[in-house]
C-alpha atoms as a PDB file:
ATOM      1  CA  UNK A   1      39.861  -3.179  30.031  1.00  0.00           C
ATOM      2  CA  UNK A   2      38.497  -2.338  33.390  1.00  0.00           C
ATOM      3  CA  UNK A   3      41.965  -0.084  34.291  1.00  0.00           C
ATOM      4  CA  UNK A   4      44.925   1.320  32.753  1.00  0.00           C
ATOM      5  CA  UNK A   5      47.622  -1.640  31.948  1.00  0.00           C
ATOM      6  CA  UNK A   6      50.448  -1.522  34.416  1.00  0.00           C
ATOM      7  CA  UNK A   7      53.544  -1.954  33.794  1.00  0.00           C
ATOM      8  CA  UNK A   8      55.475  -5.375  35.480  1.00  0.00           C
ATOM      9  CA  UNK A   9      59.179  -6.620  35.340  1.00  0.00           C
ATOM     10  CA  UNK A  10      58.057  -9.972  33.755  1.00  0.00           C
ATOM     11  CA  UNK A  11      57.720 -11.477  30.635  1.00  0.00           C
ATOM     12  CA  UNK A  12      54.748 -13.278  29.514  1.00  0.00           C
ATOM     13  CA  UNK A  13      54.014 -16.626  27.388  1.00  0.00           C
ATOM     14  CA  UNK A  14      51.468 -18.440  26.156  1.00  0.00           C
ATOM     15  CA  UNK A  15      50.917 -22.105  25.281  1.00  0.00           C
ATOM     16  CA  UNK A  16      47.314 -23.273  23.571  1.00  0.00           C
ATOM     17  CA  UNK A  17      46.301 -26.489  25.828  1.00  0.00           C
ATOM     18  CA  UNK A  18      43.146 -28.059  26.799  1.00  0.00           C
ATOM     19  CA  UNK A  19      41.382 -26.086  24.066  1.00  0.00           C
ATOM     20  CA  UNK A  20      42.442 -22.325  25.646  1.00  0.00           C
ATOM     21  CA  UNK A  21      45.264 -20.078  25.228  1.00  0.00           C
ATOM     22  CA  UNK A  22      46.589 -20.115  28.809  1.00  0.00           C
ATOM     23  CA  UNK A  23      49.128 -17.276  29.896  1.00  0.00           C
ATOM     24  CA  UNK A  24      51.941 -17.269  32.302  1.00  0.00           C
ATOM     25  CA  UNK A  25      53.827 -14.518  33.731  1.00  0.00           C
ATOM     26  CA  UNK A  26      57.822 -14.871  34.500  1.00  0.00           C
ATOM     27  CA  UNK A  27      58.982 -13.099  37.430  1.00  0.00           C
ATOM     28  CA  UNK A  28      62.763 -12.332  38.396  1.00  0.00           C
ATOM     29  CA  UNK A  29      65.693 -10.050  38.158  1.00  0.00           C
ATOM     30  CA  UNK A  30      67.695  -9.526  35.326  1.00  0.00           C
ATOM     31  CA  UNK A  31      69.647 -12.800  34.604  1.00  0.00           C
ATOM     32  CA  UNK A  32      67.774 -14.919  36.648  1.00  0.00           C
ATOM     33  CA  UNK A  33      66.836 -17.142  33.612  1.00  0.00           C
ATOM     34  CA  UNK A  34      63.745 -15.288  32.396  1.00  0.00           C
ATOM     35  CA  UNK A  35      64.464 -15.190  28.393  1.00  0.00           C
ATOM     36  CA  UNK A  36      66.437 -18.484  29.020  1.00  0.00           C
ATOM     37  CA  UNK A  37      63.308 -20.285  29.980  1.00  0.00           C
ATOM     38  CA  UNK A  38      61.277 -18.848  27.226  1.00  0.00           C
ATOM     39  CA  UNK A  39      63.686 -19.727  24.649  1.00  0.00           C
ATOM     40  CA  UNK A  40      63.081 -22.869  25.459  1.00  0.00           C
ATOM     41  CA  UNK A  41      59.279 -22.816  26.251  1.00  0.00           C
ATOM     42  CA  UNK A  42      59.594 -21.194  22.324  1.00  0.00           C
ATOM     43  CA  UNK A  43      61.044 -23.817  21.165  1.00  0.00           C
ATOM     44  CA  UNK A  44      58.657 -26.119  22.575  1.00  0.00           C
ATOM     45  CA  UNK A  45      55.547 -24.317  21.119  1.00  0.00           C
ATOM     46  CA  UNK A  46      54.986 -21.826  23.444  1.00  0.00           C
ATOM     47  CA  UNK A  47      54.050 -18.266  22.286  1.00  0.00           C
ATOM     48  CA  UNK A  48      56.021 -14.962  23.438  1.00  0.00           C
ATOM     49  CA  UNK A  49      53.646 -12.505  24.561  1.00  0.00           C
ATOM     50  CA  UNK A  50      56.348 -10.082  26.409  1.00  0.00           C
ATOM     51  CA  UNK A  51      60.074 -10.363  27.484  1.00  0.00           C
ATOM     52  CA  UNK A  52      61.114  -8.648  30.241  1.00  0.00           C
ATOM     53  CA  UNK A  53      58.120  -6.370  30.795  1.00  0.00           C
ATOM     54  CA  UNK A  54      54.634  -6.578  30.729  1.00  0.00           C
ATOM     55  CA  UNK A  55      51.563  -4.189  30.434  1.00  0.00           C
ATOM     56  CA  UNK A  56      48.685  -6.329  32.519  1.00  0.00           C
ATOM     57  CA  UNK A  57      45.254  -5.597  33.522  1.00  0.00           C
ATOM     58  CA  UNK A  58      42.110  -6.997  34.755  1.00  0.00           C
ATOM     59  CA  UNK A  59      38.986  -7.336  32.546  1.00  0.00           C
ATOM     60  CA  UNK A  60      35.727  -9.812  32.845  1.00  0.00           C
ATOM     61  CA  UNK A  61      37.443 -10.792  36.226  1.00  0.00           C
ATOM     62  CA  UNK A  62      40.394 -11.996  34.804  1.00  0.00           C
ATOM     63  CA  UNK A  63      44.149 -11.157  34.593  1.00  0.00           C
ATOM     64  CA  UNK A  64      45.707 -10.325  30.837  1.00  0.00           C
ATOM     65  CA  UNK A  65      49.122  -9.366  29.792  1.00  0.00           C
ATOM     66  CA  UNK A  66      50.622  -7.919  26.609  1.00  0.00           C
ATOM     67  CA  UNK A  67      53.874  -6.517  25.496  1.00  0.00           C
ATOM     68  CA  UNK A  68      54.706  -2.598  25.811  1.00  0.00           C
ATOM     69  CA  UNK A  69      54.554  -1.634  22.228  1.00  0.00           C
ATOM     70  CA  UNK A  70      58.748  -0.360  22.224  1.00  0.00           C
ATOM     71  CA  UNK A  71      59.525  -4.025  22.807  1.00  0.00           C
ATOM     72  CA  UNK A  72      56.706  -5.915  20.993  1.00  0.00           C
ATOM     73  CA  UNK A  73      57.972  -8.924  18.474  1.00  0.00           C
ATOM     74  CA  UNK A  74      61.521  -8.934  20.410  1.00  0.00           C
ATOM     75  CA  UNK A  75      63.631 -10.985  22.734  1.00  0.00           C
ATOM     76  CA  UNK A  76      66.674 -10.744  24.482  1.00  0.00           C
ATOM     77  CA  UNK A  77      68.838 -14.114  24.092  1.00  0.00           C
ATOM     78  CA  UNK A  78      72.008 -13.398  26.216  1.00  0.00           C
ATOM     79  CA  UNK A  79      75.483 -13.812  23.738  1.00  0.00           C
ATOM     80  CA  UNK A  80      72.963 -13.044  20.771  1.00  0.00           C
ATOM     81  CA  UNK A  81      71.490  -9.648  21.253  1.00  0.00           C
ATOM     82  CA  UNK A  82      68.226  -8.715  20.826  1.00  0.00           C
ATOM     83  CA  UNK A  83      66.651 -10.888  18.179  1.00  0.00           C
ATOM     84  CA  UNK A  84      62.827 -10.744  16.609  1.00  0.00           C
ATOM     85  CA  UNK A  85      59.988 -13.153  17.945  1.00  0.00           C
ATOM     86  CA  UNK A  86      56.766 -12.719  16.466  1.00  0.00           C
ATOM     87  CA  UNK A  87      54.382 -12.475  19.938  1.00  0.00           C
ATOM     88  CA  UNK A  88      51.072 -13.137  20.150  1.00  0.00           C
ATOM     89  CA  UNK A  89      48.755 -10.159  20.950  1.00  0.00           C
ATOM     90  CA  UNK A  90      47.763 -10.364  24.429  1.00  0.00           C
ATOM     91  CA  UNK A  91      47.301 -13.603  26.645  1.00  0.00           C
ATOM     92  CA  UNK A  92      44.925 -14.423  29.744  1.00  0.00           C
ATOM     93  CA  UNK A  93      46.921 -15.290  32.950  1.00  0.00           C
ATOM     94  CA  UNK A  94      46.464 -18.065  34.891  1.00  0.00           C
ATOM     95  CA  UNK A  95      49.835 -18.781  36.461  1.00  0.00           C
ATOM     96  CA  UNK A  96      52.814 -16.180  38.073  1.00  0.00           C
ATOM     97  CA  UNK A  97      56.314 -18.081  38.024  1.00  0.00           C
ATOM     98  CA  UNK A  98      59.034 -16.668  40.579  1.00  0.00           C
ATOM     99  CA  UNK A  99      62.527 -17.178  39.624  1.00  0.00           C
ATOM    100  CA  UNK A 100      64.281 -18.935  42.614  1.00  0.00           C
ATOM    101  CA  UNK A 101      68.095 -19.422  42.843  1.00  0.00           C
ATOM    102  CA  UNK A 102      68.273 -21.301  46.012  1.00  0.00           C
ATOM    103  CA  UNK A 103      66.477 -24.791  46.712  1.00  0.00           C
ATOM    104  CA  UNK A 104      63.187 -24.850  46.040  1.00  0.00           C
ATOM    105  CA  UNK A 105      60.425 -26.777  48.279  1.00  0.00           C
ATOM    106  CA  UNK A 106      59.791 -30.323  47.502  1.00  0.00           C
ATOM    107  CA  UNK A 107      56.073 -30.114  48.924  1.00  0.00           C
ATOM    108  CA  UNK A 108      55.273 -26.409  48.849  1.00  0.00           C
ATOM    109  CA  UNK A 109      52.256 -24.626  50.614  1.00  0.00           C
ATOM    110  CA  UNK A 110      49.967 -23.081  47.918  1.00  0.00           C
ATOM    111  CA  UNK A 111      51.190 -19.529  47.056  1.00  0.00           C
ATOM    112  CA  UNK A 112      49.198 -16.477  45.064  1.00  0.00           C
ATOM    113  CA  UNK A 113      50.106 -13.064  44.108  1.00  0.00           C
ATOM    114  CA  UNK A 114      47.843 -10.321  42.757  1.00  0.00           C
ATOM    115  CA  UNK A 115      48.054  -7.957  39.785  1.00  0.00           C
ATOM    116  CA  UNK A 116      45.890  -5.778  39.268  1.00  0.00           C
ATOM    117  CA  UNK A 117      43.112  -6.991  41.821  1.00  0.00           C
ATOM    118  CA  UNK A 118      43.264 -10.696  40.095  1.00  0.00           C
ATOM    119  CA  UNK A 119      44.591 -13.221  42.579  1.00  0.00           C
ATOM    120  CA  UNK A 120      47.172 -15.583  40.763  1.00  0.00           C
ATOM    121  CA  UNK A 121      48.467 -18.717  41.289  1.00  0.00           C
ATOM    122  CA  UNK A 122      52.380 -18.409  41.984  1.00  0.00           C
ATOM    123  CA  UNK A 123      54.970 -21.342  41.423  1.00  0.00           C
ATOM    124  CA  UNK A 124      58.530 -21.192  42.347  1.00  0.00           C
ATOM    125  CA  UNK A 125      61.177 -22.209  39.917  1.00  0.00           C
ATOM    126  CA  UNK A 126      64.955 -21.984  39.400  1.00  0.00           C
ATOM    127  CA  UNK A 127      64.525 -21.326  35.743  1.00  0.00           C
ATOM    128  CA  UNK A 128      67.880 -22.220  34.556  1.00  0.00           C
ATOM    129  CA  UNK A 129      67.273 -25.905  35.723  1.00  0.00           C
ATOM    130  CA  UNK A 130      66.403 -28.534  33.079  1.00  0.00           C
ATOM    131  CA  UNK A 131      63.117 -30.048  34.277  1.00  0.00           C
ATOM    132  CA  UNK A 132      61.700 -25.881  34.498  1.00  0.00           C
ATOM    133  CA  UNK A 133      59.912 -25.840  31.654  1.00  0.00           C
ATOM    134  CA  UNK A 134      58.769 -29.744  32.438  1.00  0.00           C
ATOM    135  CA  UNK A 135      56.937 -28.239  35.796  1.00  0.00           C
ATOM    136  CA  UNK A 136      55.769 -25.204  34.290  1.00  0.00           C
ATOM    137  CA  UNK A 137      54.078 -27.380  31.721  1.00  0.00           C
ATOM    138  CA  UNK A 138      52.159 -29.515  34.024  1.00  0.00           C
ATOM    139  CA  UNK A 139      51.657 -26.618  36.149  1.00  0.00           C
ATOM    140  CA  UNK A 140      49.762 -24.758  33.328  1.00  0.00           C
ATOM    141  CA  UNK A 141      47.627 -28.137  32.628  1.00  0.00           C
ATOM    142  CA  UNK A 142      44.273 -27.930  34.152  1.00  0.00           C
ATOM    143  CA  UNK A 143      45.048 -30.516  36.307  1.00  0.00           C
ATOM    144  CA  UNK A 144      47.894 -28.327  38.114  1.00  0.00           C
ATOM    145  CA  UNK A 145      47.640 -25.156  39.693  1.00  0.00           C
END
């Protein structure tokens, strides 16, 4: 590690395409849709790295997330508590998703955001729509952002 993790409000999958593990973080307030949307991404074969917060840091020039150790192998599903998930250790980060409630772009200007010094794609999503986890899969693709 090249710093000290930080700690983020945003929880962090994983999904193994195009031969790579490839890491996303989820951005938003409480009950924007974060666990919602990785429910789902779970249930599609996505990997829970972190819910709701996430220790990330830069190393070999890229950006890496893994769950604080309090809430490691949890997540929160509203109306069922806090349940176990088995996460997977730590994941690179290619792609920053900001919870949107309002209408999102059609054609959007390319956005970034940086943690820890590692400039990151960002994509804006209402996460509690059906096709989110649709666009954040062909957003993760090499192919997309």
């Amino acid at each position: 590690m090249s710093a000290d993790p930080a700690v983020i409000h945003a929880g962090a999958l994983a999904k193994f395409c195009a031969g790579a593990w490839r890491g996303v973080l989820v951005l938003g307030p409480s009950g924007a849709g974060k666990s919602d949307l990785a429910l789902r991404a779970l249930a599609a074969g996505w990997r829970l790295v972190a819910d709701d917060y996430s220790l990330v840091w830069a190393s070999g020039g890229r950006l890496w997330a893994r769950a604080p150790e309090r809430i490691c192998d949890r997540i929160e599903a509203r109306g069922l508590g806090i349940v176990g998930e088995t996460c997977r250790a730590l994941a690179p980060i290619g792609l920053a998703v900001a919870a949107e409630t309002g209408e999102i772009e059609r054609m959007p200007e390319p956005e970034t955001v940086t943690f820890a010094g590692v400039e990151t794609p960002l994509l804006r999503l209402n996460l509690l729509q059906a096709s989110a986890l649709a666009k954040l899969d062909r957003a993760l693709m090499p192919r997309g952002l």
